[in-house]
Protein backbone atom coordinates (compact mmCIF):
# COMPACT_ATOMS: atom_id res chain seq x y z
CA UNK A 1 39.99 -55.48 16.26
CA UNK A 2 36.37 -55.75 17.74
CA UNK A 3 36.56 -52.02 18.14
CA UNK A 4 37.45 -51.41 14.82
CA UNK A 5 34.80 -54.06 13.29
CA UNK A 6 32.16 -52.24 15.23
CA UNK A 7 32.96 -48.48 14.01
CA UNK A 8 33.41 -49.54 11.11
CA UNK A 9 29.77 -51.36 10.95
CA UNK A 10 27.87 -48.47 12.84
CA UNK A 11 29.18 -46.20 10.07
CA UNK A 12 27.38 -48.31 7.47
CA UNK A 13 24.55 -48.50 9.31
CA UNK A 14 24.25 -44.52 9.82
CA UNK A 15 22.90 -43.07 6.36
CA UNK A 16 24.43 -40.36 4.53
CA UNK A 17 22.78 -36.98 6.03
CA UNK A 18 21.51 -34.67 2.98
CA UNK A 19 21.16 -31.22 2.95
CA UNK A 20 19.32 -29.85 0.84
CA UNK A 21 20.96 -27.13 -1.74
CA UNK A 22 20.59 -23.20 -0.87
CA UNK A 23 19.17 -22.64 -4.16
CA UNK A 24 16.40 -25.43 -4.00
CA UNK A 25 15.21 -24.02 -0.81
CA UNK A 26 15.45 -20.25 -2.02
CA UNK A 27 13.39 -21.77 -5.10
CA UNK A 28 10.83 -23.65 -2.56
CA UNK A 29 10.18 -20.61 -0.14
CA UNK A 30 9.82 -18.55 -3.42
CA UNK A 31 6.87 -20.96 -4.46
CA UNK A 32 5.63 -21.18 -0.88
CA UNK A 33 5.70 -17.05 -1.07
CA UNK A 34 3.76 -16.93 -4.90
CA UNK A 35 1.07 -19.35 -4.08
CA UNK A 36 0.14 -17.30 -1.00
CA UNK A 37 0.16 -14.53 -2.81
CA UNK A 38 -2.43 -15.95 -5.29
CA UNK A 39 -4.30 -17.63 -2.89
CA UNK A 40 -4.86 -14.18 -1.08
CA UNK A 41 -5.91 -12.42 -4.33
CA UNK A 42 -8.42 -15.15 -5.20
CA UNK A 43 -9.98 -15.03 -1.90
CA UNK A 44 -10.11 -11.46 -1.92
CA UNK A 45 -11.58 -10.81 -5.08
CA UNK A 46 -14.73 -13.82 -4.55
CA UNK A 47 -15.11 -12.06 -1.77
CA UNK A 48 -15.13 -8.55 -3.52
CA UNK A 49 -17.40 -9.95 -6.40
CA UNK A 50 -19.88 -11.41 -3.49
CA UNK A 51 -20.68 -7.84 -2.51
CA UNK A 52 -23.62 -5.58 -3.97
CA UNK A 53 -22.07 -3.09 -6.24
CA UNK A 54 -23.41 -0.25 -4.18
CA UNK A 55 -21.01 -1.36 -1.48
CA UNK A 56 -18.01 -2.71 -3.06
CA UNK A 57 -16.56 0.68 -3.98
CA UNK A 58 -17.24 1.70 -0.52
CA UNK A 59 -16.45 -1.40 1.47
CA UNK A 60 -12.74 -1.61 -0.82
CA UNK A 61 -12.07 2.30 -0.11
CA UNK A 62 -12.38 1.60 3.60
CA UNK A 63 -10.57 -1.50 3.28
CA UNK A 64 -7.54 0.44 0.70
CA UNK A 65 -7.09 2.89 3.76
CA UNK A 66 -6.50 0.47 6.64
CA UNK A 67 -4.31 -1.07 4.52
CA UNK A 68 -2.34 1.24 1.86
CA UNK A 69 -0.16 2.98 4.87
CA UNK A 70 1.25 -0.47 6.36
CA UNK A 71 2.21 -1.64 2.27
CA UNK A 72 3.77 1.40 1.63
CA UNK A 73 5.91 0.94 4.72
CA UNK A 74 6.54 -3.21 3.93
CA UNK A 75 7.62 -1.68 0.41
CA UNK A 76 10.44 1.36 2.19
CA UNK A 77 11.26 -1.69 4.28
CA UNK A 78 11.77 -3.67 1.23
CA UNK A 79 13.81 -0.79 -0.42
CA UNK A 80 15.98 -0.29 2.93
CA UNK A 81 17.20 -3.70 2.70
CA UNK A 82 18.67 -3.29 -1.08
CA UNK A 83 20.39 -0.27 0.12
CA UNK A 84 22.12 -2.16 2.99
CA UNK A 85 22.87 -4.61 0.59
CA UNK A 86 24.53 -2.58 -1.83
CA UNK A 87 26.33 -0.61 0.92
CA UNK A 88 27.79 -3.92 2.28
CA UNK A 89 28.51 -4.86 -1.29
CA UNK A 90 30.26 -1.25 -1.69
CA UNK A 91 31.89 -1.17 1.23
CA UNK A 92 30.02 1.75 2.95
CA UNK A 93 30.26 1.01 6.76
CA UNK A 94 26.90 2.32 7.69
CA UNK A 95 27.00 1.15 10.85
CA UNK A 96 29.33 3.62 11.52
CA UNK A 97 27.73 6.10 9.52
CA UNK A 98 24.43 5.68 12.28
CA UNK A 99 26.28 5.37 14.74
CA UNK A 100 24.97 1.45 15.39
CA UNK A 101 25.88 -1.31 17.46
CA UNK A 102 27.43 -4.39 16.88
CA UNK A 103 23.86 -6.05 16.94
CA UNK A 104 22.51 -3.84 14.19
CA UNK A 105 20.30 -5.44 11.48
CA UNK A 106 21.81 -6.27 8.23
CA UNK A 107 19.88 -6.80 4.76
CA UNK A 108 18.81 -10.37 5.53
CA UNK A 109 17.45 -9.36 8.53
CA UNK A 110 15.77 -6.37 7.31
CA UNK A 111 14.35 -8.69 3.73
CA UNK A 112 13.33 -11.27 6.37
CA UNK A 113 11.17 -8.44 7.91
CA UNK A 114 9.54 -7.57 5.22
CA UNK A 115 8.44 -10.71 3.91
CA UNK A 116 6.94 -11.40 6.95
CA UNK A 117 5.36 -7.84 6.31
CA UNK A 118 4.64 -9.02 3.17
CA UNK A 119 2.63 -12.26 3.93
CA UNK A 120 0.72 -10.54 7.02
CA UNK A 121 -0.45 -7.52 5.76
CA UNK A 122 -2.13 -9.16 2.85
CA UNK A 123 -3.35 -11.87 4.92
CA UNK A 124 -5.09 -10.04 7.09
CA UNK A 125 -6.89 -7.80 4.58
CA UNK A 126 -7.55 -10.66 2.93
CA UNK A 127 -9.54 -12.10 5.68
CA UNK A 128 -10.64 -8.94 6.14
CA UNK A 129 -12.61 -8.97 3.02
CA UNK A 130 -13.76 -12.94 3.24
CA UNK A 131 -15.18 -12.54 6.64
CA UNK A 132 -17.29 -9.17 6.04
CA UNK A 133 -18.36 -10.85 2.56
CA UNK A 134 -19.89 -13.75 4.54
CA UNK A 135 -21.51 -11.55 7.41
CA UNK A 136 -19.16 -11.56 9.74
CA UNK A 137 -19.01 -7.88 10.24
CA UNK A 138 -17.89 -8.10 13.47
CA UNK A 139 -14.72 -10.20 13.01
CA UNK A 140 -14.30 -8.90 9.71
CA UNK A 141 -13.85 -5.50 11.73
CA UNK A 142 -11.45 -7.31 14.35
CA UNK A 143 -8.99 -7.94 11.29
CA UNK A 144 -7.45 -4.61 11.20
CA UNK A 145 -7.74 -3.80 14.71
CA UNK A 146 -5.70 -6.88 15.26
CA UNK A 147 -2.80 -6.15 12.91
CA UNK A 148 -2.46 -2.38 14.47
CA UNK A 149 -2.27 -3.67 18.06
CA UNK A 150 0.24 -6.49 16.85
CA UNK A 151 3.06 -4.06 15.24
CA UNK A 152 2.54 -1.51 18.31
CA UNK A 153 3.50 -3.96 20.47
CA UNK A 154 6.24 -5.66 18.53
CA UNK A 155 7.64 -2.06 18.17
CA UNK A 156 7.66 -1.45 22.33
CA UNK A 157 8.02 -4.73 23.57
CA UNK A 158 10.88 -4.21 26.18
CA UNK A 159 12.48 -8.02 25.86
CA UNK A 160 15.21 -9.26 24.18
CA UNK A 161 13.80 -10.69 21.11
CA UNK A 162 12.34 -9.26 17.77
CA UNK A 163 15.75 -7.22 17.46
CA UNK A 164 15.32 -5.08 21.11
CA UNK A 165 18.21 -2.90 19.87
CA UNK A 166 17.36 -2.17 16.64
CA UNK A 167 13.80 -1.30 17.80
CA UNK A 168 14.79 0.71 20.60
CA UNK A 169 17.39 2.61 18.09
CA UNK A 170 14.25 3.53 15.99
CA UNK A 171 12.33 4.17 18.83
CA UNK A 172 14.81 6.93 20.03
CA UNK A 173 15.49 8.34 17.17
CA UNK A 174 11.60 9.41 16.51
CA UNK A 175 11.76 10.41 20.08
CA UNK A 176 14.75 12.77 18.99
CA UNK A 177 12.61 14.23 16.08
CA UNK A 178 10.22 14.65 18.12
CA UNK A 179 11.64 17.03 20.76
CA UNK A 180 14.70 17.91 18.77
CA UNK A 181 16.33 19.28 21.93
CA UNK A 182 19.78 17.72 21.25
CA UNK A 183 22.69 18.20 18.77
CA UNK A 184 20.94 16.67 15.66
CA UNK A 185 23.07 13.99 14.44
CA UNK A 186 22.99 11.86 11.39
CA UNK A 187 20.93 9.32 12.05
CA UNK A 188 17.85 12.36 12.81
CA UNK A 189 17.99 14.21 10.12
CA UNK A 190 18.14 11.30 7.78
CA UNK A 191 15.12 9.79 8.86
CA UNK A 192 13.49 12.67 9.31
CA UNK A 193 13.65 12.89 5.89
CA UNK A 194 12.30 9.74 5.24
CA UNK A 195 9.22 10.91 7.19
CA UNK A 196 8.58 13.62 4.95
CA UNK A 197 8.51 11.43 2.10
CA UNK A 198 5.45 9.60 4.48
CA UNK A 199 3.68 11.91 5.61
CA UNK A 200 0.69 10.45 3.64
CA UNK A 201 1.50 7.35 5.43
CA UNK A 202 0.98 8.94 8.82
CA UNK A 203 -2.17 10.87 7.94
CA UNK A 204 -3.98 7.29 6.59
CA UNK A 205 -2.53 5.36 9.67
CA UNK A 206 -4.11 8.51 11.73
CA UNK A 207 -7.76 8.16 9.90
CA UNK A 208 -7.40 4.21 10.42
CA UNK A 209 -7.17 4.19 14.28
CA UNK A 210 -9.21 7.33 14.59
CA UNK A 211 -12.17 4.32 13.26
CA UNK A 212 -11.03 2.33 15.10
CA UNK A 213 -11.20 3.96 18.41
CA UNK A 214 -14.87 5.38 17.70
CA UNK A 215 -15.53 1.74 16.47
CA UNK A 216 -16.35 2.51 12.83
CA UNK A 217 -14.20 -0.13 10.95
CA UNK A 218 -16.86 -1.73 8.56
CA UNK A 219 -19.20 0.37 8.66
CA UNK A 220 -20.85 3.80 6.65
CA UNK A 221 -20.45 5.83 9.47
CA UNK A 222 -17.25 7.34 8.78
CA UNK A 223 -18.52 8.31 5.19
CA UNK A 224 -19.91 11.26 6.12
CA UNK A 225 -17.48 14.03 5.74
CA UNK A 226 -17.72 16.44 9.12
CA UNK A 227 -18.00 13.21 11.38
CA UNK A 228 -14.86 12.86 13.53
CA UNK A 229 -13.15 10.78 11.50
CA UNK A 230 -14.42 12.22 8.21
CA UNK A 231 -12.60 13.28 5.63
CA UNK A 232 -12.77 16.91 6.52
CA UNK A 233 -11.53 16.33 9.97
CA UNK A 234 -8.89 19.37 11.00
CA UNK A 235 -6.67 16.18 12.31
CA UNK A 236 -5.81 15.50 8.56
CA UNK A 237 -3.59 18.26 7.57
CA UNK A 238 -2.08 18.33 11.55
CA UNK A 239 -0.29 14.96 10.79
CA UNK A 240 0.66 16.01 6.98
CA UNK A 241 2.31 19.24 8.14
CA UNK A 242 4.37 17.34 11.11
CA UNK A 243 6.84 15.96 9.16
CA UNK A 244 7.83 18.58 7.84
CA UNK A 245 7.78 20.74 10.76
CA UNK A 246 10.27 17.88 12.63
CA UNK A 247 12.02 19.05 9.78
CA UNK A 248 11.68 21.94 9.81
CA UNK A 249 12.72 22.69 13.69
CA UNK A 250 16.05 20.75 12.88
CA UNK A 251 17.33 22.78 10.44
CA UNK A 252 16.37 25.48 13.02
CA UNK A 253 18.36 23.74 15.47
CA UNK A 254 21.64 23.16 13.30
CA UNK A 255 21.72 26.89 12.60
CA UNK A 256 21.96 27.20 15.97
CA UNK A 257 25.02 25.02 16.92
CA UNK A 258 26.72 25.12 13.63
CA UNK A 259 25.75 28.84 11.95
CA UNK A 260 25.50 27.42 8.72
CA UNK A 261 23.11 29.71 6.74
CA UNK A 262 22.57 26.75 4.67
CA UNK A 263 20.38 25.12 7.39
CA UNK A 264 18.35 28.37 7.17
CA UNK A 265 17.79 27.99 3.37
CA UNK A 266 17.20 24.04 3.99
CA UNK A 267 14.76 25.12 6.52
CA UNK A 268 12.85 27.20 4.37
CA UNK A 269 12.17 24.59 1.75
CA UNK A 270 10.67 22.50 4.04
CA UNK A 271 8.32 25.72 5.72
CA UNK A 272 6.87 26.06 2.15
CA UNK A 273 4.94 22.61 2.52
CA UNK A 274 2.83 24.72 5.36
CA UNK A 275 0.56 26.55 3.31
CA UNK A 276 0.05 24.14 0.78
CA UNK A 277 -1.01 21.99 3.96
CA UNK A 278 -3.20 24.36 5.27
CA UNK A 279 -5.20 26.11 2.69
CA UNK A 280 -5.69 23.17 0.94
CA UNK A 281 -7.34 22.28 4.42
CA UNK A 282 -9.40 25.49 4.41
CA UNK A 283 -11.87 24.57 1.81
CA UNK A 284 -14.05 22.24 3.58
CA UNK A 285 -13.77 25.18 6.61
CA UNK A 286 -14.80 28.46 4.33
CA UNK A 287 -17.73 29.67 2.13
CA UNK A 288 -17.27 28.16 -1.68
CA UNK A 289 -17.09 31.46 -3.12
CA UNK A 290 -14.62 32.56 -1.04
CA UNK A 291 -12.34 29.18 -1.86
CA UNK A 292 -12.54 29.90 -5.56
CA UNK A 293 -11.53 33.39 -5.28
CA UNK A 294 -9.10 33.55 -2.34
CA UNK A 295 -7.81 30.63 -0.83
CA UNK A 296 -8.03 28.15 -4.46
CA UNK A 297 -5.13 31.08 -5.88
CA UNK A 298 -3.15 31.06 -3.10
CA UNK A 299 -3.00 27.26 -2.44
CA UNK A 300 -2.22 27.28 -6.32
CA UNK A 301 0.58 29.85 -5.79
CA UNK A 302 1.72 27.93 -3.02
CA UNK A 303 2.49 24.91 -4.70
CA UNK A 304 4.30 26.44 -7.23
CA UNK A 305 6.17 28.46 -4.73
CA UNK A 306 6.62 24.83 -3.12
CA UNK A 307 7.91 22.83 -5.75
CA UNK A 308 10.28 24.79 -7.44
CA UNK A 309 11.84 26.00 -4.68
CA UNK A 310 11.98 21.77 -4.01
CA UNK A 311 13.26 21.08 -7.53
CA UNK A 312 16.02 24.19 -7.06
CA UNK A 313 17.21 22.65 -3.62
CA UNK A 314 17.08 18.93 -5.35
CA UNK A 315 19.14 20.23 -8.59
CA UNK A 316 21.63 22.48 -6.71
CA UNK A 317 21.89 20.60 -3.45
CA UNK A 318 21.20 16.82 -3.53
CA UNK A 319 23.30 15.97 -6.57
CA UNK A 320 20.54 16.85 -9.27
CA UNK A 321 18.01 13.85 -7.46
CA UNK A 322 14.98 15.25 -8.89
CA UNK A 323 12.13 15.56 -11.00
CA UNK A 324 9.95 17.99 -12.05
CA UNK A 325 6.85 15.97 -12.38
CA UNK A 326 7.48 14.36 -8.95
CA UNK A 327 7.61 16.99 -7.21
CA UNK A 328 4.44 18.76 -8.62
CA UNK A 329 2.80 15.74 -7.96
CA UNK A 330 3.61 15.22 -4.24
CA UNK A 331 2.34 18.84 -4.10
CA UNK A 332 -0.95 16.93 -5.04
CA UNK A 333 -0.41 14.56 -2.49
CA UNK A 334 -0.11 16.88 0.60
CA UNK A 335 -3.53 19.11 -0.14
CA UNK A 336 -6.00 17.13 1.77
CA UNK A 337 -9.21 18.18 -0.73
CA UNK A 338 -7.71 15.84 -3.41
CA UNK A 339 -7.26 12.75 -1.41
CA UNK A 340 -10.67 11.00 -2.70
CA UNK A 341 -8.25 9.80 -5.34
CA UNK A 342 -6.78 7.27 -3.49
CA UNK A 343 -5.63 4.96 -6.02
CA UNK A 344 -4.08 8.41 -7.89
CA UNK A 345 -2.46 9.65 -4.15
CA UNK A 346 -1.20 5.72 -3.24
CA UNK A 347 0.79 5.69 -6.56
CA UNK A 348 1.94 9.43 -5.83
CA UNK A 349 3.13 8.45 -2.67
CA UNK A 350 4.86 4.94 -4.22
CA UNK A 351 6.76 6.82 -6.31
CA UNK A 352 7.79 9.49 -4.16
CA UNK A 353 9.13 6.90 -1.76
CA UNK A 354 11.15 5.37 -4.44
CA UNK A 355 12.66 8.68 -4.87
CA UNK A 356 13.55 8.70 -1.33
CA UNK A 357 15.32 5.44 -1.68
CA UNK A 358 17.19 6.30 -4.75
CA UNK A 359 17.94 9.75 -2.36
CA UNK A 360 19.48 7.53 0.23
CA UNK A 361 22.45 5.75 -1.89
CA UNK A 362 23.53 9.31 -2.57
CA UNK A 363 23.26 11.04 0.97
CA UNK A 364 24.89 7.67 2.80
CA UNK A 365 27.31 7.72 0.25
CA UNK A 366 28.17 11.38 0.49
CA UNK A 367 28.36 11.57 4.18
CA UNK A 368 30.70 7.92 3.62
CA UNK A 369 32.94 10.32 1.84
CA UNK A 370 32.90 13.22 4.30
CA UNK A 371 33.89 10.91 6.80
CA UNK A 372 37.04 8.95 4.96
CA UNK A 373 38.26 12.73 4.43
CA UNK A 374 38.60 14.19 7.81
CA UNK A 375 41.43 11.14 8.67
CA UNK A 376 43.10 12.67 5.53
CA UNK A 377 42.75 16.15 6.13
CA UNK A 378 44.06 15.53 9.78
CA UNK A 379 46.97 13.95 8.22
CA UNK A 380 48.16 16.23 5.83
CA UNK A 381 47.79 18.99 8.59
CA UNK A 382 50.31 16.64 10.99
CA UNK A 383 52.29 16.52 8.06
CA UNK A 384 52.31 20.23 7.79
CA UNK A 385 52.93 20.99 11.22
CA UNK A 386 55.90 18.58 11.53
CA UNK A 387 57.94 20.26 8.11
CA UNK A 388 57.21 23.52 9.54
CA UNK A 389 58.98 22.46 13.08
CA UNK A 390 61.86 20.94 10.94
CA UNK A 391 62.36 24.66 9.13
CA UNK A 392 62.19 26.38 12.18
CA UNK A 393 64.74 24.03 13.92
CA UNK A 394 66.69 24.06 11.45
CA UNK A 395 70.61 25.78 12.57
CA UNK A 396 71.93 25.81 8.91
CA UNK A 397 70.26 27.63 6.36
CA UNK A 398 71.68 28.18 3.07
CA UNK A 399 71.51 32.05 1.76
């Protein structure tokens, strides 16, 4: 009875535990996420407005290209996730598709990534900004340095945390394109592809820790154009056309396992990006006449060759994903003597990488498809095999 007296009294004593509702903390990290946001652009733009107008422009091109290439990837992240969410809502096992383990990332994980990628990459530029607008050139300049050094090593550090498996996954697959010396499976190709679509990306991130190494993050010497990290360095158009040479090399390689003469026509699409590439390159390298009248026509013809020969592969190949205009336009994207329009090239390259995620719902799917066949196929041919042992068994046939 005692017993009983005393449960029954620590019970009242203990109060009711509540948990807050899913919704009103989705609602409250939304806030949280909005208010940082605003925060960030107010800081950033007194600090823009506290600068001479003879270096803002300047000081905010530097600071668009350390930047640009690691939004651009927070916003394919971004994308990726609503893809795995819609294939887990379609029922579209890409984990088998990749060939993944059972410790691969789903859409919360991969959303969860990117609004960290969200918060920190606009943190850091904004303090970026605040700290060279008070004089603090020096740890103003530490800003981006930081953030470069922080996703290298959260990419290769070898411990089990920050999703090791997923990481290493990536990891090997780059390593694949790369030194495509093996069967190319799904998984390459497919992000191969993705790389194309970034090769903009690559070539900013390239010009960013080229500064950095020679120690030019905020400051003029980079401006001039045939310094090392100019922008009519040679190492430019090396990182546009590799991409598309992984690319490239893979299609080379699937001809030569599967003898598909469709890999050789896929293979040639992407080898028309190489002259657009490189005579675009050649006018900070030649004589001004000699740009106008020779290497200006071909780069022209080049693009044209270039993007229709894109829009015929998109139309007859890839389930009509294309456009026209897009394609021209990332044309304009990979010749490196128009990238002073930054603001024109970042919203080329944002769109094209929409593209590429609209792209990806159709190839997953497709290959989805492929894949639920063979079982079929297999089984009708058992099927087929087994009524053709029964006739030939048979002893009694009817003439």
């Amino acid at each position: 009875m005692e017993a009983d007296d005393l449960k029954s009294t620590m019970l009242t004593m203990n109060p009711t535990v509540i948990v807050p509702s899913p919704i009103l903390l989705w609602r409250s990290k939304v806030f949280l996420f909005i208010f940082w946001g605003v925060v960030c652009c107010k800081i950033g733009w007194d600090s823009v407005m506290r600068m001479s107008a003879d270096v803002r422009d300047l000081f905010l091109y530097e600071a668009f290209l350390y930047y640009n290439p690691l939004l651009l990837v927070t916003m394919m992240v971004w994308l990726w996730g609503i893809n795995l969410w819609f294939f887990s809502q379609s029922n579209v096992n890409y984990a088998k598709i990749f060939e993944l383990d059972q410790n691969h990332l789903t859409h919360h994980e991969i959303w969860k990534c990117a609004t960290w990628m969200t918060i920190v990459v606009p943190t850091s530029m904004t303090a970026y900004l605040y700290l060279y607008s008070c004089g603090e050139v020096s740890l103003a300049a530490s800003q981006p340095v930081l953030l470069y050094l922080a996703v290298v090593i959260i990419l290769v550090f070898p411990f089990e945390i920050f999703y090791l498996s997923s990481r290493f996954f990536l990891l090997r697959t780059l390593w694949r394109i790369v030194v495509p010396l093996q069967a190319i499976t799904f998984a390459d190709f497919f992000v191969a592809d993705i790389l194309t679509s970034m090769s903009k990306v690559f070539s900013d991130l390239e010009r960013s820790v080229c500064r950095m190494i020679h120690r030019q993050v905020a400051t003029i010497a980079w401006f001039e154009a045939d310094s090392v990290c100019g922008s009519h360095s040679v190492a430019i158009p090396v990182v546009l056309v590799l991409p598309y040479l992984f690319r490239l090399f893979q299609c080379l390689r699937q001809f030569k396992d599967t003898g598909e003469k469709a890999t050789l026509l896929n293979a040639l699409k992407y080898s028309t990006a190489v002259p657009v590439i490189c005579l675009s390159a050649l006018k900070y390298h030649v004589f001004p006449d000699k740009w106008t009248n020779v290497y200006r026509p071909l780069w022209l013809l080049s693009s044209v060759m270039n993007s229709s020969y894109s829009f015929y592969w998109d139309v007859k190949r890839d389930w009509n994903l294309s456009n026209l205009i897009l394609r021209c336009t990332w044309t304009y994207k990979l010749s490196a003597h128009l990238r002073h329009n930054y603001l024109t090239v970042f919203a080329i390259t944002a769109l094209e990488i929409f593209r590429r995620f609209q792209w990806i719902f159709f190839r997953v799917e497709n290959e989805w498809s492929k894949m639920n066949m063979k079982p079929n196929v297999h089984i009708s041919m058992s099927t087929l095999s087994t009524e053709e042992d029964k006739l030939l068994n048979s002893s009694s046939h009817d003439v």
